[in-house]
Protein backbone atom coordinates (compact mmCIF):
# COMPACT_ATOMS: atom_id res chain seq x y z
CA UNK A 1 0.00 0.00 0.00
CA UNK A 2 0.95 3.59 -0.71
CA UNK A 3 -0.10 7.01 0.42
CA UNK A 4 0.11 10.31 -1.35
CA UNK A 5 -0.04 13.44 0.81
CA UNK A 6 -0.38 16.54 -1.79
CA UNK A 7 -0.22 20.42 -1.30
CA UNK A 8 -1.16 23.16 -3.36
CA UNK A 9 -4.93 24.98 -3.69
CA UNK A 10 -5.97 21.06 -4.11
CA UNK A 11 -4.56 19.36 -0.91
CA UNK A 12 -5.30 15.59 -0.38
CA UNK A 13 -4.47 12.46 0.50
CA UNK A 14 -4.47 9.63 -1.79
CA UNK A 15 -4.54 6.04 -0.56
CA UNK A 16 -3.36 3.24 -3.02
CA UNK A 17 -2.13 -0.52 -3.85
CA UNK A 18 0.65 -0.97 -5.72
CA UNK A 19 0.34 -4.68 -7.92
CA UNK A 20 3.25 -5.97 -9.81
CA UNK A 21 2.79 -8.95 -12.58
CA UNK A 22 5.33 -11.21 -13.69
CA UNK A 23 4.40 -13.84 -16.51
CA UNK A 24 6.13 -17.29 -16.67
CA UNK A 25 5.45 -19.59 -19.86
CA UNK A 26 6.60 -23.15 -19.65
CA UNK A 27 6.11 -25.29 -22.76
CA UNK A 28 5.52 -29.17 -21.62
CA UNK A 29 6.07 -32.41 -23.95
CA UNK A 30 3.52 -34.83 -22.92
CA UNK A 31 5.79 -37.38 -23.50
CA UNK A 32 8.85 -36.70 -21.96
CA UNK A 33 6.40 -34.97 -18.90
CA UNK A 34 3.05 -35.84 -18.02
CA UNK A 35 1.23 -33.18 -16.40
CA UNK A 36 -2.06 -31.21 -16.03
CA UNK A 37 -1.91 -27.85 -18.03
CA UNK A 38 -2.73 -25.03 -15.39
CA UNK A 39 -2.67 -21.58 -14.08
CA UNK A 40 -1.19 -20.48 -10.97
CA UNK A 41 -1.56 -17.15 -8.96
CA UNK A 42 0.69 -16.95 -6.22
CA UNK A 43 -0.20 -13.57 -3.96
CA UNK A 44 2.97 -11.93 -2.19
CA UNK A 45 1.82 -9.93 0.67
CA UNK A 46 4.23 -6.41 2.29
CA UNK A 47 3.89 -5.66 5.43
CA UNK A 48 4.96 -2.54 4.48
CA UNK A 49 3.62 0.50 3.25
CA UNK A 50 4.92 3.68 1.77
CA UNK A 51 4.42 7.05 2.47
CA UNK A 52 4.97 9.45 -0.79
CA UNK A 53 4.58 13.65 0.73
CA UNK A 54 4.82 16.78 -0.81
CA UNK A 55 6.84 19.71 1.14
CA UNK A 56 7.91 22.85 0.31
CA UNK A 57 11.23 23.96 0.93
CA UNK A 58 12.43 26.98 3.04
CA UNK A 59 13.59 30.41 2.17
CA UNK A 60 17.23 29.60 3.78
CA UNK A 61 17.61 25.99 1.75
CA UNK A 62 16.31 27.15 -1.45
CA UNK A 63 19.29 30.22 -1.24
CA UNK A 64 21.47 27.42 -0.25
CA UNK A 65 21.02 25.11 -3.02
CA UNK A 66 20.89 28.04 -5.81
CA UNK A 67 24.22 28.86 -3.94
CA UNK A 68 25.98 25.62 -4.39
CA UNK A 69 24.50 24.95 -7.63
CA UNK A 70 25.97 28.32 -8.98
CA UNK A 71 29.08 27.36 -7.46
CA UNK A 72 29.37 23.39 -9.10
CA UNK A 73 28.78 25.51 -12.73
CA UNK A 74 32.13 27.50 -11.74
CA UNK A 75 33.95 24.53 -10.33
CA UNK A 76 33.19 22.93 -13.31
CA UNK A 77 33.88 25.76 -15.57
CA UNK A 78 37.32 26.47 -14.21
CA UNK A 79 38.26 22.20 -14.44
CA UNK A 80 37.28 22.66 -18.09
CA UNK A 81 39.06 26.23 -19.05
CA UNK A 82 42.24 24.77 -17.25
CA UNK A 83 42.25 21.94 -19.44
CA UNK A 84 41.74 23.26 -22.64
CA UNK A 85 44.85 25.76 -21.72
CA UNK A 86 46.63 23.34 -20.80
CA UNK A 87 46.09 21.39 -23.88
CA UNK A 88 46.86 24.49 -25.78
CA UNK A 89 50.16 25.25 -24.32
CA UNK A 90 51.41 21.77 -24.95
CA UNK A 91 49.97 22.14 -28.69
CA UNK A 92 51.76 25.37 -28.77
CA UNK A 93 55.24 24.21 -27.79
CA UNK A 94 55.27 21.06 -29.85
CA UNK A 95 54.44 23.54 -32.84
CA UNK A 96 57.26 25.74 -31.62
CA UNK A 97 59.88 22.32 -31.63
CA UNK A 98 58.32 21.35 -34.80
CA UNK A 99 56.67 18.21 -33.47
CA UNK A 100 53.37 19.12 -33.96
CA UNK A 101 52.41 15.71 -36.65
């Protein structure tokens, strides 16, 4: 079982079952195997149940992430610009020893 806990203008709670199927096809020779063609249903039962809610974040932890967000795009941006100048500056002094093929 599941539960949904919304906000918004249309706050609710939704209570649900989750169901999972699994198929299993087994072809039988009546020769080799006598048996009675069948179906089975086997039921697995979960104790458990999860609970799926909707919150809104704070003033302090939205600032926070758009803080460390903005600073992963430099990180990032400074790992890339140091390799490309790096990659450069070799380029440029094998062209300058002639080794550049």
């Amino acid at each position: 079982p599941a539960r949904y806990q919304y906000l918004g203008f249309n706050a609710r709670v939704v209570e649900s079952n989750e169901y999972t199927v699994s198929d299993h096809f087994r072809e039988f020779d009546w020769h080799k195997q006598p048996a009675l063609p069948g179906m089975f249903f086997f039921y697995d039962l979960s104790p458990l149940r999860v609970e799926y809610r909707e919150e809104r974040m704070g003033f302090f932890k939205y600032i926070a992430t758009l803080c460390a967000v903005v600073g992963g795009v430099f990180a990032v941006s400074n790992i890339v610009d140091g390799a490309v100048y790096q990659g450069q500056r070799a380029f440029k002094e094998k062209v300058d020893l002639g080794k550049q093929g």
